[in-house]
C-alpha atoms as a PDB file:
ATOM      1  CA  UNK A   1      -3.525  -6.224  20.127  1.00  0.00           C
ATOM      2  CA  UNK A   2      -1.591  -6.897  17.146  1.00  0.00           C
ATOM      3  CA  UNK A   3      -1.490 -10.585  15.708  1.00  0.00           C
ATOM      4  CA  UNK A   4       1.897 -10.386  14.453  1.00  0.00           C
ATOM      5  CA  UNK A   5       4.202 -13.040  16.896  1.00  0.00           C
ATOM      6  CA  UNK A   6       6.735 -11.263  19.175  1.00  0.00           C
ATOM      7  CA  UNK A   7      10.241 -12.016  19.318  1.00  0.00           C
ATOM      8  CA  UNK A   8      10.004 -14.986  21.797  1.00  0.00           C
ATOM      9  CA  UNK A   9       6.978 -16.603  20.804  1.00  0.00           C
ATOM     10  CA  UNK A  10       8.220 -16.368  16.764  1.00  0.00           C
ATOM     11  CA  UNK A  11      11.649 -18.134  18.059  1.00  0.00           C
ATOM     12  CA  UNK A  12       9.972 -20.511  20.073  1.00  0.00           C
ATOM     13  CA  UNK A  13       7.631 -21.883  16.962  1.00  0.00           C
ATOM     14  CA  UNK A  14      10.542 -21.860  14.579  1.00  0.00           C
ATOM     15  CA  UNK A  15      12.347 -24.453  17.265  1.00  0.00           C
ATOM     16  CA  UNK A  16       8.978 -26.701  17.232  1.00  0.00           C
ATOM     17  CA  UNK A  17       9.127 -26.665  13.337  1.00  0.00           C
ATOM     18  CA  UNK A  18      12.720 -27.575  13.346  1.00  0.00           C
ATOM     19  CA  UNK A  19      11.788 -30.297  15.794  1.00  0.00           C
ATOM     20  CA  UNK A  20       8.914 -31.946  13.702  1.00  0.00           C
ATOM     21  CA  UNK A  21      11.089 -31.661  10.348  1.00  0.00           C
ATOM     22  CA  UNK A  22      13.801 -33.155  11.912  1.00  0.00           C
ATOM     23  CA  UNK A  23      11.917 -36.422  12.873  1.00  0.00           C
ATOM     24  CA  UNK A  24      11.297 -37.285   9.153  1.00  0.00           C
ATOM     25  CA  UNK A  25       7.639 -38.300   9.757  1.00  0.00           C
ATOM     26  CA  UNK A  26       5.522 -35.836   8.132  1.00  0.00           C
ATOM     27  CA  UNK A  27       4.313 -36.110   4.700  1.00  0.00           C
ATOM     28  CA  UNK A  28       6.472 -34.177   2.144  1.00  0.00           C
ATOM     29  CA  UNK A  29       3.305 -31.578   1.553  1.00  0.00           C
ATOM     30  CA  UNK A  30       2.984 -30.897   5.770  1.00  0.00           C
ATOM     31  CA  UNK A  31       6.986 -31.061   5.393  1.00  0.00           C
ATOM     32  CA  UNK A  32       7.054 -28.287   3.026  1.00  0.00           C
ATOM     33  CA  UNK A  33       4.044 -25.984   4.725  1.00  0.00           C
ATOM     34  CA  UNK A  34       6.068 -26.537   7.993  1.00  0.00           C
ATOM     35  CA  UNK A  35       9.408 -25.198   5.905  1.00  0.00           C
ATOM     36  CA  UNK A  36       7.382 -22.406   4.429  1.00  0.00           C
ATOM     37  CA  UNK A  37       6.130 -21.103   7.965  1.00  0.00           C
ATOM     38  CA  UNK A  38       9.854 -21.376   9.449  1.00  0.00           C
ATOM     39  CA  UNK A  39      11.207 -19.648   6.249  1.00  0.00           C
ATOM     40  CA  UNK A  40       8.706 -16.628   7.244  1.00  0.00           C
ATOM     41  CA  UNK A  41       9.168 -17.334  11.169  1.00  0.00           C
ATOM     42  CA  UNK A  42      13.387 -16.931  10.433  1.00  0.00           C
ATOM     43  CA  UNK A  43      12.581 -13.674   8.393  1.00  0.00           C
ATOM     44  CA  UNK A  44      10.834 -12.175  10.771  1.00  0.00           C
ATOM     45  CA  UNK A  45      13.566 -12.967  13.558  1.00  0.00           C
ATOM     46  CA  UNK A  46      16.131 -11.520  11.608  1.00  0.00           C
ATOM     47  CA  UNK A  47      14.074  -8.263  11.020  1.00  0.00           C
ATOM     48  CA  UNK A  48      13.724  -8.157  14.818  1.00  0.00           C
ATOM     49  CA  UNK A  49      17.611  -8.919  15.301  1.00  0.00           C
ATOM     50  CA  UNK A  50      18.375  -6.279  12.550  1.00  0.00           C
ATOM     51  CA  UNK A  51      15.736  -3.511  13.960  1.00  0.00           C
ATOM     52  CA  UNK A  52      17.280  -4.518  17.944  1.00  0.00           C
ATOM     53  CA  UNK A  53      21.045  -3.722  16.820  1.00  0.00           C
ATOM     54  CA  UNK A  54      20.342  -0.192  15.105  1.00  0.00           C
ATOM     55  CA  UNK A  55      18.531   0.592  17.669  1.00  0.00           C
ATOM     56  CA  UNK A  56      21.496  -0.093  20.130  1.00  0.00           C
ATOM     57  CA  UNK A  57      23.705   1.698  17.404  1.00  0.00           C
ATOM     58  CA  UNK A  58      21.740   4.562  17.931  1.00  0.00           C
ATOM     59  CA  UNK A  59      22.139   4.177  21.851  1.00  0.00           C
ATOM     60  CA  UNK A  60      26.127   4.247  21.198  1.00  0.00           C
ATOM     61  CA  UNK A  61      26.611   6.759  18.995  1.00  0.00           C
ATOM     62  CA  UNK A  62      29.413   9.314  20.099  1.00  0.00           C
ATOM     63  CA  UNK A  63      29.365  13.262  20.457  1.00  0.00           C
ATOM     64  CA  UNK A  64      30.109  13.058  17.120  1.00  0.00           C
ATOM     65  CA  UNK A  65      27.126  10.987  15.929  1.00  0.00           C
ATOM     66  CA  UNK A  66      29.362   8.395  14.963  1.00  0.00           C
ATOM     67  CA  UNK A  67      28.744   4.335  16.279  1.00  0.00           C
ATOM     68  CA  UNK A  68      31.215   3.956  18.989  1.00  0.00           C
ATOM     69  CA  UNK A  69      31.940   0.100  19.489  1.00  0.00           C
ATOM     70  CA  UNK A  70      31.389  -1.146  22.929  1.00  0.00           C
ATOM     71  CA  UNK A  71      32.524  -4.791  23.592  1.00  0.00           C
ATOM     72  CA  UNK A  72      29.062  -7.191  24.428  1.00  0.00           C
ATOM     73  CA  UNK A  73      30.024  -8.317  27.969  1.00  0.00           C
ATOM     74  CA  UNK A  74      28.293 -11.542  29.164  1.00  0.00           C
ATOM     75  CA  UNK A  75      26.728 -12.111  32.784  1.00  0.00           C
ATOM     76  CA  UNK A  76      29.765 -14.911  33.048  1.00  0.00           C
ATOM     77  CA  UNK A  77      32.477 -12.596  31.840  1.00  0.00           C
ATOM     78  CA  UNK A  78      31.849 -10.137  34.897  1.00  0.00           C
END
């Protein structure tokens, strides 16, 4: 097993740093390791997000090969 974070579990610490450098009690060197590990947490989250949508662009794509856009429709919206 891999020790890289999943999706989730990368989201989920990024919300607990946010947290604890919102409350304003750290010191500024734990304050700035914290900010370090969310920069890399949010980087990694975006590479998911970006990887996830091209991979649903492939999913769409038309006889043609090209992306067809399909409107996102919500669990509420049905």
């Amino acid at each position: 097993m891999s020790d890289a974070p999943d999706f989730e579990a990368a989201l989920k610490k990024l919300e607990e740093i946010v947290k604890k450098l919102e409350t304003g009690d750290l010191s500024l060197d734990s304050a700035l390791e914290l900010f370090e590990e969310g920069i890399k947490l949010s980087r990694f989250c975006h590479t998911k997000l970006e990887q996830a949508e091209r991979r649903v662009e492939i999913l769409l794509k038309d006889g043609g090969g090209e992306p067809r856009p399909v409107p996102f429709e919500s669990e509420n919206e049905q």
